[in-house]
Protein backbone atom coordinates (compact mmCIF):
# COMPACT_ATOMS: atom_id res chain seq x y z
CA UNK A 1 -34.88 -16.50 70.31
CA UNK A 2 -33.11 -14.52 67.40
CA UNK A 3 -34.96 -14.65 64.15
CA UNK A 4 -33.12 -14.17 60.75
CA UNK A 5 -32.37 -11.13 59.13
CA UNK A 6 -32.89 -9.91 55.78
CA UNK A 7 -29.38 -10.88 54.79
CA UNK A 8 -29.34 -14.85 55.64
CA UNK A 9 -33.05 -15.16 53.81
CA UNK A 10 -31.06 -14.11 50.94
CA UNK A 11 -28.11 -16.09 51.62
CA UNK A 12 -30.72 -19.11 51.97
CA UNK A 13 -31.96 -18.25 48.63
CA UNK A 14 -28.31 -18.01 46.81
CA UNK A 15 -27.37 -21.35 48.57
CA UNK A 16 -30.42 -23.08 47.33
CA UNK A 17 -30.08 -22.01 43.40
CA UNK A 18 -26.74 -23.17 43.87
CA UNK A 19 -27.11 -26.88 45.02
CA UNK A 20 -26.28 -26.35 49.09
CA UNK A 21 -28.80 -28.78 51.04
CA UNK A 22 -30.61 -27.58 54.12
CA UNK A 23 -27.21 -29.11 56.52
CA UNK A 24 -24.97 -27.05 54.49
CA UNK A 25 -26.69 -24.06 54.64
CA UNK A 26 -27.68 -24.94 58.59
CA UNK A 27 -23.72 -24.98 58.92
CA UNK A 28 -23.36 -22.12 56.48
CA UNK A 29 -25.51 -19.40 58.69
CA UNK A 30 -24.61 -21.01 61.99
CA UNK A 31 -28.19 -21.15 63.27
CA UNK A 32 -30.18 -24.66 64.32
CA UNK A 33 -31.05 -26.84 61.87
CA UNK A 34 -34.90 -26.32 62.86
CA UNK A 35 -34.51 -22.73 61.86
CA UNK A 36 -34.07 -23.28 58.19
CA UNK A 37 -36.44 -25.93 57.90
CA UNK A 38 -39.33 -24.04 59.73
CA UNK A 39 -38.32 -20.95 57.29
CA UNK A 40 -38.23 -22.69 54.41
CA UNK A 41 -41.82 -24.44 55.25
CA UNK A 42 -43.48 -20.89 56.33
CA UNK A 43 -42.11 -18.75 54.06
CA UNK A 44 -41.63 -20.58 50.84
CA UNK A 45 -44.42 -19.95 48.06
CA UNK A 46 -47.17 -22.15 48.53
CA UNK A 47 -48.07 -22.61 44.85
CA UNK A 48 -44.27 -23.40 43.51
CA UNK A 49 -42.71 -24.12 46.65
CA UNK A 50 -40.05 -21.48 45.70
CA UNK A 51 -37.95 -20.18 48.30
CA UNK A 52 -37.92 -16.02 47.86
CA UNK A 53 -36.33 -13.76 49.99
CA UNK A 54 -38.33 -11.21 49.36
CA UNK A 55 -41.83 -12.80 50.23
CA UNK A 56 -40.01 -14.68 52.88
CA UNK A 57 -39.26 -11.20 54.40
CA UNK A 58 -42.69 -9.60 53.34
CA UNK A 59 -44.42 -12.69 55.32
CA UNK A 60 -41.90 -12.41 58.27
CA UNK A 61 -43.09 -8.43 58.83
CA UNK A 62 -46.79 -9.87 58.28
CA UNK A 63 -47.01 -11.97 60.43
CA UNK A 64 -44.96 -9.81 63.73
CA UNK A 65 -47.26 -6.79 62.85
CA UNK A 66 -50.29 -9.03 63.68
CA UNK A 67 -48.98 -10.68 66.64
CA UNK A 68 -50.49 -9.28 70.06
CA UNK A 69 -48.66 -6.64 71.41
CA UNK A 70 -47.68 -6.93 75.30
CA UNK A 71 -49.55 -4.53 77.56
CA UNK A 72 -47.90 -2.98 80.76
CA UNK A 73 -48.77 -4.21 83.95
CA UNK A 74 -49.68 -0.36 85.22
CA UNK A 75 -50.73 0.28 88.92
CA UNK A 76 -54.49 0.77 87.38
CA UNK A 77 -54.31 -3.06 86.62
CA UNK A 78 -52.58 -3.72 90.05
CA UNK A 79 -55.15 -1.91 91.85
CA UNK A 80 -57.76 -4.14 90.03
CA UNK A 81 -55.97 -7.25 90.33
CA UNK A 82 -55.06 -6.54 94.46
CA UNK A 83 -58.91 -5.71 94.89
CA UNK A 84 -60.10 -8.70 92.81
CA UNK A 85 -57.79 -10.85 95.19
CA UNK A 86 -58.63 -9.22 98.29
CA UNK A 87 -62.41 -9.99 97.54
CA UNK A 88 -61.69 -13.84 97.69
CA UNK A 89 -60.80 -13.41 101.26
């Protein structure tokens, strides 16, 4: 899954002031249509309903930052995992 840079969120934002609808812009950026509409629904201001680039962006980096990181599977975790296992036996 790719997630949109910097550059379309402003290119959304032009194309909006301007007039484009949601298709046009969809066709525009060449991503899936459900792309724009789920950025436009998280990332819009939820007061106005303004689309901004820059709080898009801000709310993109937000919300990866908080997202669970994935931990390696070391041998410490196979060793526990193997010996947990071997137990059910």
């Amino acid at each position: 899954m790719e997630h949109l840079t910097q550059l379309q969120r402003y290119e959304i934002s032009c194309k909006l002031k301007v007039g484009f609808s949601k298709t046009q812009i969809v066709k525009y950026l060449k991503v899936d249509r459900n792309t724009i509409h789920r950025e436009l629904k998280r990332n819009s201001n939820q007061k106005t309903g303004a689309y901004d680039p820059e709080l898009a962006e801000r709310k993109y980096r937000r919300r990866m930052s908080e997202k669970p990181k994935r931990k390696p599977f070391t041998e410490e975790k196979r060793d526990l995992a193997t010996a947990l296992l071997m137990e059910q036996l």
